[in-house]
PDB file of N, CA and C in Angstrom:
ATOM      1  N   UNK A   1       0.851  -1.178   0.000  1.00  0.00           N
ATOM      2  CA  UNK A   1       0.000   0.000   0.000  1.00  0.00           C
ATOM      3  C   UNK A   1       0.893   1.237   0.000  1.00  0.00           C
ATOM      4  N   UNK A   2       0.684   2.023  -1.178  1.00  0.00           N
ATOM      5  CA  UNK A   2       1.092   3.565  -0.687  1.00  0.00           C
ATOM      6  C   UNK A   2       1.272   4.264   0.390  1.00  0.00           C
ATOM      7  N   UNK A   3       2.085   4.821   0.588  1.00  0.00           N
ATOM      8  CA  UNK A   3       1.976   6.138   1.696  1.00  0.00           C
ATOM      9  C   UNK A   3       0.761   6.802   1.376  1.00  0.00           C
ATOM     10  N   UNK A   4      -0.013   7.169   0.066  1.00  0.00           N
ATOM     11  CA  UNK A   4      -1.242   8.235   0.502  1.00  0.00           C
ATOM     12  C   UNK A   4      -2.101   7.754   0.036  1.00  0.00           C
ATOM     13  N   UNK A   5      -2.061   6.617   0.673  1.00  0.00           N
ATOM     14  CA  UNK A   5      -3.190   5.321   0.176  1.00  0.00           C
ATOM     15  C   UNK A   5      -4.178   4.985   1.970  1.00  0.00           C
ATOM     16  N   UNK A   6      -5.491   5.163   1.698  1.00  0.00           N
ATOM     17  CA  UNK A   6      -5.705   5.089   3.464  1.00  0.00           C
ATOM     18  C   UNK A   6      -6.040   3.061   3.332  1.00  0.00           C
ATOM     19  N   UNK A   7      -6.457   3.015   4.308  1.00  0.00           N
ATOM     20  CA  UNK A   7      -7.123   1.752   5.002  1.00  0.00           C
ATOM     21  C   UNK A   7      -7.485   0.862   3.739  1.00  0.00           C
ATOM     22  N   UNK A   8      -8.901   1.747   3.167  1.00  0.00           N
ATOM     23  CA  UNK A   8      -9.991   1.439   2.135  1.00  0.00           C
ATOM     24  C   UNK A   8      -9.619   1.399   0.988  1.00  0.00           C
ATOM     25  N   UNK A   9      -7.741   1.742   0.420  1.00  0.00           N
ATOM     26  CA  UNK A   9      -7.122   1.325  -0.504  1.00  0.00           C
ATOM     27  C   UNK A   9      -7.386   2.713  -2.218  1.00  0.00           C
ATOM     28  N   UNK A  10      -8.275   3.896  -1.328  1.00  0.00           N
ATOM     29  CA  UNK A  10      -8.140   4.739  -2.393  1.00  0.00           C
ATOM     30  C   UNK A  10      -7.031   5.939  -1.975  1.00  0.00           C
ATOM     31  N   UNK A  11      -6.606   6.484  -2.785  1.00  0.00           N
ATOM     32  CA  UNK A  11      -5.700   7.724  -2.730  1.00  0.00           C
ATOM     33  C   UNK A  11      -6.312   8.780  -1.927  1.00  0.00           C
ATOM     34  N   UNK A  12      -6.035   9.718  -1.270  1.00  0.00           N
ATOM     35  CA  UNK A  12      -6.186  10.380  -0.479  1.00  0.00           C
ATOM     36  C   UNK A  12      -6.445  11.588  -1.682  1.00  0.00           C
ATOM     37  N   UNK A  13      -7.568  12.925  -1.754  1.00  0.00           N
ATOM     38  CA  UNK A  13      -7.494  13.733  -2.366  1.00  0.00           C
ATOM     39  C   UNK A  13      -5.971  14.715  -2.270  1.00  0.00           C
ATOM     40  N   UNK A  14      -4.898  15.151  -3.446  1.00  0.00           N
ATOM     41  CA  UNK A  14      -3.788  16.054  -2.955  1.00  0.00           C
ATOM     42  C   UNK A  14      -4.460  17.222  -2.965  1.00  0.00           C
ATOM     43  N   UNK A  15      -3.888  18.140  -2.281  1.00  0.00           N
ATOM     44  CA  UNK A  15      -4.348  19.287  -2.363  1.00  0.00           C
ATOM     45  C   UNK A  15      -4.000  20.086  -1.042  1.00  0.00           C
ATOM     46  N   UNK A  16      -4.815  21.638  -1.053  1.00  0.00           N
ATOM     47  CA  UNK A  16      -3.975  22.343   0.517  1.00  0.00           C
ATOM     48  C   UNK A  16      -4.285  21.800   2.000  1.00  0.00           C
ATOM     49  N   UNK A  17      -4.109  21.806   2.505  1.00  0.00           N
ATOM     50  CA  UNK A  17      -4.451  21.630   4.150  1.00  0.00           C
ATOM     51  C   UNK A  17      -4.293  22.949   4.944  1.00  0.00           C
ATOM     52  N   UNK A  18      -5.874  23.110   5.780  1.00  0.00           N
ATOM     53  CA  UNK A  18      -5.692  24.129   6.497  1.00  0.00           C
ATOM     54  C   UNK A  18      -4.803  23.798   7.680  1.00  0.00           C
ATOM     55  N   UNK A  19      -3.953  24.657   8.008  1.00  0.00           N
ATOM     56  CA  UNK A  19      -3.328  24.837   9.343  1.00  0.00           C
ATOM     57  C   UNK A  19      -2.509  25.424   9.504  1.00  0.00           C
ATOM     58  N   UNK A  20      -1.627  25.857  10.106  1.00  0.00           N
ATOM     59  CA  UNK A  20      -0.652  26.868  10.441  1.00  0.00           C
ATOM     60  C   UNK A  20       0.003  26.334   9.651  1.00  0.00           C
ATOM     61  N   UNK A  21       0.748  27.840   9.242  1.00  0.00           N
ATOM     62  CA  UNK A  21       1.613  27.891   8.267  1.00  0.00           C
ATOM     63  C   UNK A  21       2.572  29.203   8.475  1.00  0.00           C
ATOM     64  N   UNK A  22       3.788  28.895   8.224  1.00  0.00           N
ATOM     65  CA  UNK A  22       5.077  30.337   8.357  1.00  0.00           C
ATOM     66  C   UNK A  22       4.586  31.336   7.600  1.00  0.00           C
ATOM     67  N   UNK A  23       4.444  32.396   7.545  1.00  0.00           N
ATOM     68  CA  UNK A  23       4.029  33.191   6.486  1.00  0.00           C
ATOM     69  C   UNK A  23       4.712  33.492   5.098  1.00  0.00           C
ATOM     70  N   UNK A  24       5.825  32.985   4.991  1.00  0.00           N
ATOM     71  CA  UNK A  24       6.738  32.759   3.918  1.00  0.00           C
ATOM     72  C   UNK A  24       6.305  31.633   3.258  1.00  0.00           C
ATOM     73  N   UNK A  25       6.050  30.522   3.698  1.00  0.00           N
ATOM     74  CA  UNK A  25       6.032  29.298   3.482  1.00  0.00           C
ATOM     75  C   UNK A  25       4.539  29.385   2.923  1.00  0.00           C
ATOM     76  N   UNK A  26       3.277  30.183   3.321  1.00  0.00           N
ATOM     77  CA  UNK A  26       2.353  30.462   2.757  1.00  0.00           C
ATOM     78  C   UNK A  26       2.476  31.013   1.398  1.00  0.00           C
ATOM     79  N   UNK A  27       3.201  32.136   1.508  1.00  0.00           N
ATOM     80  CA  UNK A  27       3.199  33.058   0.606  1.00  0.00           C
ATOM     81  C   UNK A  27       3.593  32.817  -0.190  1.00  0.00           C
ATOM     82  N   UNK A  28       4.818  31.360  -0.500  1.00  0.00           N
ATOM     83  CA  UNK A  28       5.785  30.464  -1.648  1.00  0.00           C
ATOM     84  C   UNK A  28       4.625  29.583  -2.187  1.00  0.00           C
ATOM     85  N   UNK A  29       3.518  29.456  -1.515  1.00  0.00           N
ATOM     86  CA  UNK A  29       2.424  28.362  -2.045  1.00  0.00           C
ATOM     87  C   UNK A  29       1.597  29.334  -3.030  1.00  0.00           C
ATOM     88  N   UNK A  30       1.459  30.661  -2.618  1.00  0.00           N
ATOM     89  CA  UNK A  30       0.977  31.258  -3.560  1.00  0.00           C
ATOM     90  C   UNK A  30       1.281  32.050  -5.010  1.00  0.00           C
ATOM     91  N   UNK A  31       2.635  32.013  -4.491  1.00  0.00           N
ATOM     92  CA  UNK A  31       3.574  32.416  -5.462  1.00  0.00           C
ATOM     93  C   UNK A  31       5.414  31.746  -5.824  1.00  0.00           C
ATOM     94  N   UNK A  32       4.712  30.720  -6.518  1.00  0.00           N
ATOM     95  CA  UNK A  32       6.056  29.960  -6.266  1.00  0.00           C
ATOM     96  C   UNK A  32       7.008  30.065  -7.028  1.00  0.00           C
ATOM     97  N   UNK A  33       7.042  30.573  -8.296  1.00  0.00           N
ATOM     98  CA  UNK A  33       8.207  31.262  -8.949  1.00  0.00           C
ATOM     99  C   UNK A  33       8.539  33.063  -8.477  1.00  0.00           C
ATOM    100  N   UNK A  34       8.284  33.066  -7.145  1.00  0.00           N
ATOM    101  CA  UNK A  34       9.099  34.338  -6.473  1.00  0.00           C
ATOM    102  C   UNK A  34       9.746  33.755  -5.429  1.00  0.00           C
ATOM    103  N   UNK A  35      10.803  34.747  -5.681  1.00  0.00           N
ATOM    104  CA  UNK A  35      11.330  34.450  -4.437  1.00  0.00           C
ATOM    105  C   UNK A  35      10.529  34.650  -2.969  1.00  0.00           C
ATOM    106  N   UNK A  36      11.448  34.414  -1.906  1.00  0.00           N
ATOM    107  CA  UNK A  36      10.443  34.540  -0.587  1.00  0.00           C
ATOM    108  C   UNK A  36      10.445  35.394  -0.081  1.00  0.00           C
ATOM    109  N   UNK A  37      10.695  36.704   0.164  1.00  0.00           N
ATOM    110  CA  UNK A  37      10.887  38.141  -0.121  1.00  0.00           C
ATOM    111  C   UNK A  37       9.911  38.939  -0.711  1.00  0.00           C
ATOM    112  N   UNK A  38       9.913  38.429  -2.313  1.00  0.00           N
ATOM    113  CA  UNK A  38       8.943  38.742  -2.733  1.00  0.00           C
ATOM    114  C   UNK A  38       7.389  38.205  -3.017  1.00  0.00           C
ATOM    115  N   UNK A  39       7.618  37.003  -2.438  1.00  0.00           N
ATOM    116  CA  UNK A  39       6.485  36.279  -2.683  1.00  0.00           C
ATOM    117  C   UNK A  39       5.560  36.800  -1.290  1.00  0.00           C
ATOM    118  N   UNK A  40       6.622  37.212  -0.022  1.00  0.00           N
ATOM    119  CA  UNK A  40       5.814  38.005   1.399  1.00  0.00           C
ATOM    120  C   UNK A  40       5.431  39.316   0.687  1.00  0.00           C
ATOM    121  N   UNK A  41       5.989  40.073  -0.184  1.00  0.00           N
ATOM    122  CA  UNK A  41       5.461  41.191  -0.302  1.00  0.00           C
ATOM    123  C   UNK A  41       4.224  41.208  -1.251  1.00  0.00           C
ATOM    124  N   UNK A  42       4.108  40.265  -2.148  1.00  0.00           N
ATOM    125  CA  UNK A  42       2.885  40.148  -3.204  1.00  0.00           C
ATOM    126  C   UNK A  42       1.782  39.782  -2.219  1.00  0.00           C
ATOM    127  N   UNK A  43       1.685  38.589  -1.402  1.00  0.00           N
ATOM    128  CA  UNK A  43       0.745  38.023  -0.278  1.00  0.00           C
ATOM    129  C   UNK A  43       0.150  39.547   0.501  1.00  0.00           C
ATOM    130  N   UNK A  44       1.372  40.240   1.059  1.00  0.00           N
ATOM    131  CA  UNK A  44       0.951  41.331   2.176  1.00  0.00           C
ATOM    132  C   UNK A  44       0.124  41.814   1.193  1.00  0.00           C
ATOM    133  N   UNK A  45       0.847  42.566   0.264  1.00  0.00           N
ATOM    134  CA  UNK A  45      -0.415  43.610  -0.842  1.00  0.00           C
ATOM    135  C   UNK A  45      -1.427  43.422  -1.757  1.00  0.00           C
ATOM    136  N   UNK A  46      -1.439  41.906  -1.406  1.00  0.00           N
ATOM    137  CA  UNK A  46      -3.127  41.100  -1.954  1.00  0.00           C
ATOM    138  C   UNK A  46      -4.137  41.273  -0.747  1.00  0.00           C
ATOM    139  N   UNK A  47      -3.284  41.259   0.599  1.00  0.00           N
ATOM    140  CA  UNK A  47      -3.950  41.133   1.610  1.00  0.00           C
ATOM    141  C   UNK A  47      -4.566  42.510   2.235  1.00  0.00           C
ATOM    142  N   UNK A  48      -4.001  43.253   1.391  1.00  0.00           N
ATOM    143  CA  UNK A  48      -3.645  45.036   2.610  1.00  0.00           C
ATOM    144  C   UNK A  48      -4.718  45.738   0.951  1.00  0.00           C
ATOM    145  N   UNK A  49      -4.740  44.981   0.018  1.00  0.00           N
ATOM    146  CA  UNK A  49      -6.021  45.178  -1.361  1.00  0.00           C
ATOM    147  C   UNK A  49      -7.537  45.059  -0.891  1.00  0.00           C
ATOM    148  N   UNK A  50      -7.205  43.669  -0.193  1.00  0.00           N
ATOM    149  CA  UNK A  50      -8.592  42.862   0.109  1.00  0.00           C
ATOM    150  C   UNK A  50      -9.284  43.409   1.696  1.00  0.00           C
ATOM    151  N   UNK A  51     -10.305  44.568   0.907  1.00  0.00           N
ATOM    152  CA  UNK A  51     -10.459  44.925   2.376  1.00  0.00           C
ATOM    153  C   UNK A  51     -11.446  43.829   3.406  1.00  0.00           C
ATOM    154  N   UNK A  52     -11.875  43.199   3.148  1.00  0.00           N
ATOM    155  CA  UNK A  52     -12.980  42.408   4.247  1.00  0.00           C
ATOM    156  C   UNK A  52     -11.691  41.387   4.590  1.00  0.00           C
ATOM    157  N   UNK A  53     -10.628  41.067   3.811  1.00  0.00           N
ATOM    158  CA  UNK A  53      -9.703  40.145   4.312  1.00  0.00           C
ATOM    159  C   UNK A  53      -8.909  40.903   5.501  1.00  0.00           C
ATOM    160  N   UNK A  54      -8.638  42.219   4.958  1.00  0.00           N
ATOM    161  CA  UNK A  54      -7.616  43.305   5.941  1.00  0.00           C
ATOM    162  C   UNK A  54      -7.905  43.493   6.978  1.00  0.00           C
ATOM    163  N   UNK A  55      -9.574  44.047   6.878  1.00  0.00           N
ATOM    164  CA  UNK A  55     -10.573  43.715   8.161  1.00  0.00           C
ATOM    165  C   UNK A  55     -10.516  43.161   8.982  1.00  0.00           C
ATOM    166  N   UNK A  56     -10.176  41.741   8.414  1.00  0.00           N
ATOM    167  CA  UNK A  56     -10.601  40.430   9.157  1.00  0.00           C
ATOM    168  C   UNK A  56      -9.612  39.943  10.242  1.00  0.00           C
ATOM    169  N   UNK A  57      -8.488  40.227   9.509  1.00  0.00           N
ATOM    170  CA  UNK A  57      -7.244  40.032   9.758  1.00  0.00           C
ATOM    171  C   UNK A  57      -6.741  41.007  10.780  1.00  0.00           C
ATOM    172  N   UNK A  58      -6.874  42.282  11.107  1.00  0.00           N
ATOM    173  CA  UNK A  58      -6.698  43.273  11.443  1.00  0.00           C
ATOM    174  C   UNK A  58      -6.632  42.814  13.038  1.00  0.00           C
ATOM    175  N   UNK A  59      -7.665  42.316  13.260  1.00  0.00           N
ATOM    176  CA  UNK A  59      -8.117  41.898  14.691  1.00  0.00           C
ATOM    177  C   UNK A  59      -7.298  41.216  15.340  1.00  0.00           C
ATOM    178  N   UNK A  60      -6.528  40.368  14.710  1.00  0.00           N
ATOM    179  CA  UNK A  60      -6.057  39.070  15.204  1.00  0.00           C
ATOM    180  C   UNK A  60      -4.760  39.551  16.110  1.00  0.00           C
ATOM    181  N   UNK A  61      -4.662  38.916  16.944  1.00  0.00           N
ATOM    182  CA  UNK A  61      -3.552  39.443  18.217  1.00  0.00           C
ATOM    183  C   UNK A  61      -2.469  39.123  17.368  1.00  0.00           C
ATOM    184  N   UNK A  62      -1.575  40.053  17.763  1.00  0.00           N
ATOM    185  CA  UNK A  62      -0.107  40.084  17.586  1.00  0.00           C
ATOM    186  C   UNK A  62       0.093  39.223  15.954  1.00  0.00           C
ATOM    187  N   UNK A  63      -0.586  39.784  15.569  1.00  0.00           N
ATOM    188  CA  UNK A  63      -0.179  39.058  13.352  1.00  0.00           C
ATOM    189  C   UNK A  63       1.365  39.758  13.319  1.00  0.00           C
ATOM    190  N   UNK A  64       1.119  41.094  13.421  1.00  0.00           N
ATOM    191  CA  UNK A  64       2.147  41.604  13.031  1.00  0.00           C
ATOM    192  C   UNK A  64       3.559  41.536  13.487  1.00  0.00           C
ATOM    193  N   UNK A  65       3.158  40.877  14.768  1.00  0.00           N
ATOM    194  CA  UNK A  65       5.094  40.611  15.124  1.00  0.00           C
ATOM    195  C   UNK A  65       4.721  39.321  14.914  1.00  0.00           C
ATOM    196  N   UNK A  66       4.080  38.126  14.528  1.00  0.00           N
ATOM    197  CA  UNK A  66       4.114  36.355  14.295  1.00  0.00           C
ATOM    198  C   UNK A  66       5.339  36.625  13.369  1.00  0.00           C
ATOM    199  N   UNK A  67       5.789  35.221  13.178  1.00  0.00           N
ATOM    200  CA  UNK A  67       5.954  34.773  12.005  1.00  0.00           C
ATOM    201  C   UNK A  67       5.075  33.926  10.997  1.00  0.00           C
ATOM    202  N   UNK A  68       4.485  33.268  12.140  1.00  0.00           N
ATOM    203  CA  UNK A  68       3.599  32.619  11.597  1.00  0.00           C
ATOM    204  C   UNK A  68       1.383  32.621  11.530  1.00  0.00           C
ATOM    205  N   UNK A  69       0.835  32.193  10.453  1.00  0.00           N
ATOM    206  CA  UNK A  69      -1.012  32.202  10.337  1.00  0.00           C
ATOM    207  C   UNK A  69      -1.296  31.202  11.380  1.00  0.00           C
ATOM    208  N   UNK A  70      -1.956  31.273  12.291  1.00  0.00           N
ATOM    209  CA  UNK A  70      -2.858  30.443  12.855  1.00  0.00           C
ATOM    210  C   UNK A  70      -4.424  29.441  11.870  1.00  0.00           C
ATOM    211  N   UNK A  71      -4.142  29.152  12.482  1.00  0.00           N
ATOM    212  CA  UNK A  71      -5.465  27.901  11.347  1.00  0.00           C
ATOM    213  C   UNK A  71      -6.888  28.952  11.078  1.00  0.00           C
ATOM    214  N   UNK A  72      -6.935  29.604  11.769  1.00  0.00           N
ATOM    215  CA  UNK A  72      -8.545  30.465  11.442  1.00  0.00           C
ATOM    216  C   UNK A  72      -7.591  31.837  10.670  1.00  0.00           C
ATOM    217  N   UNK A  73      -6.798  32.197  11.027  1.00  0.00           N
ATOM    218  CA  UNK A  73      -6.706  33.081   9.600  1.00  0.00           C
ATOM    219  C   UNK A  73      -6.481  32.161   8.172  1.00  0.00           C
ATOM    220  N   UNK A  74      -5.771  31.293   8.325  1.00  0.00           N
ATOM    221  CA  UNK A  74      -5.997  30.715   6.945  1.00  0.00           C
ATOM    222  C   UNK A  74      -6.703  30.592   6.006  1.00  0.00           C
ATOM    223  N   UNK A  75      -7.467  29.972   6.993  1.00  0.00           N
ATOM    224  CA  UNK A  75      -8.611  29.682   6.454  1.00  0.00           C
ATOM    225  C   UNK A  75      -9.374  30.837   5.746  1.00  0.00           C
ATOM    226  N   UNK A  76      -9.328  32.229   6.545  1.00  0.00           N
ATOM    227  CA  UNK A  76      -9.861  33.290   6.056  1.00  0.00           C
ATOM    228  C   UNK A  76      -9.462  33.835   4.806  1.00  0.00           C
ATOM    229  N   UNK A  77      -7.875  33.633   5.095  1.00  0.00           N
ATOM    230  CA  UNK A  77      -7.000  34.245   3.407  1.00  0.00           C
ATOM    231  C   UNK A  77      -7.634  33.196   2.268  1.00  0.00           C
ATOM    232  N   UNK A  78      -7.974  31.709   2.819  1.00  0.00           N
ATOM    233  CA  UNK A  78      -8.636  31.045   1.630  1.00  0.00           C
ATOM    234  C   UNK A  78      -9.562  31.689   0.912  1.00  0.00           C
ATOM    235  N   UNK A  79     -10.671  31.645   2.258  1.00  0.00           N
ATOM    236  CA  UNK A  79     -11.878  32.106   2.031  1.00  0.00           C
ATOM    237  C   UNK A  79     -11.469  33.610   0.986  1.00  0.00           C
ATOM    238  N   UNK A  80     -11.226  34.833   1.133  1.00  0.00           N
ATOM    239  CA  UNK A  80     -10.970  35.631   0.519  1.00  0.00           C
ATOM    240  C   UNK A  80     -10.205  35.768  -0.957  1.00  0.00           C
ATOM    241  N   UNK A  81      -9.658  34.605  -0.970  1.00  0.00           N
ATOM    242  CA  UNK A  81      -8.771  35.033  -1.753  1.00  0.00           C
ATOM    243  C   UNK A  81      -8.044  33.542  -2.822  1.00  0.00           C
ATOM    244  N   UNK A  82      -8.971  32.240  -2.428  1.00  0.00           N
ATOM    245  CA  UNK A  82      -9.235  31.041  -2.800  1.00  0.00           C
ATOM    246  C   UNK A  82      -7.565  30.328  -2.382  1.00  0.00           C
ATOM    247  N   UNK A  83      -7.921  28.717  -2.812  1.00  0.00           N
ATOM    248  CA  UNK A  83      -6.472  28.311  -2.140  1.00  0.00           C
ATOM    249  C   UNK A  83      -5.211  28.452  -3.286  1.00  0.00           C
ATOM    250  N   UNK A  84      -4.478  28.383  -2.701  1.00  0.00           N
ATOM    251  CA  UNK A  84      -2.956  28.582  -3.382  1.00  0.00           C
ATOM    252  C   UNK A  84      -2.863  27.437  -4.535  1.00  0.00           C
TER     253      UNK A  84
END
């Protein structure tokens, strides 16, 4: 049996998984022929575009010194802005 083969012997759908994620490491999923530099600065100014995302986001304790998304913003940048 495969590694992304379960129990019941079918393939597992590939695709994103919500959950924390580095914000670089996000931002390379969305833009993967940039560098990571620039791939944080395209993410920030999709994000700082999208006002109900900016909004949303705005709230969240201490974003701005993280390094890293917690699983409910993710989910939100999905929601806003579809998956990577």
């Amino acid at each position: 049996m495969r590694k992304d083969e379960s129990t019941t012997g079918t393939a597992e759908e590939p695709g994103f998984r919500h959950g924390v994620y580095r914000k670089s490491e996000l931002a390379m999923l969305y833009f993967p022929y940039a560098g990571k530099k620039q791939a944080m600065a395209n993410l920030n100014r999709w994000i700082r575009r999208c006002d109900g995302l900016h909004e949303a986001l705005s709230h969240a304790d201490g974003l701005k010194t993280r390094r890293f998304f917690l699983r409910p913003e993710v989910e939100l940048i999905v929601k806003f802005l579809g998956e990577p």
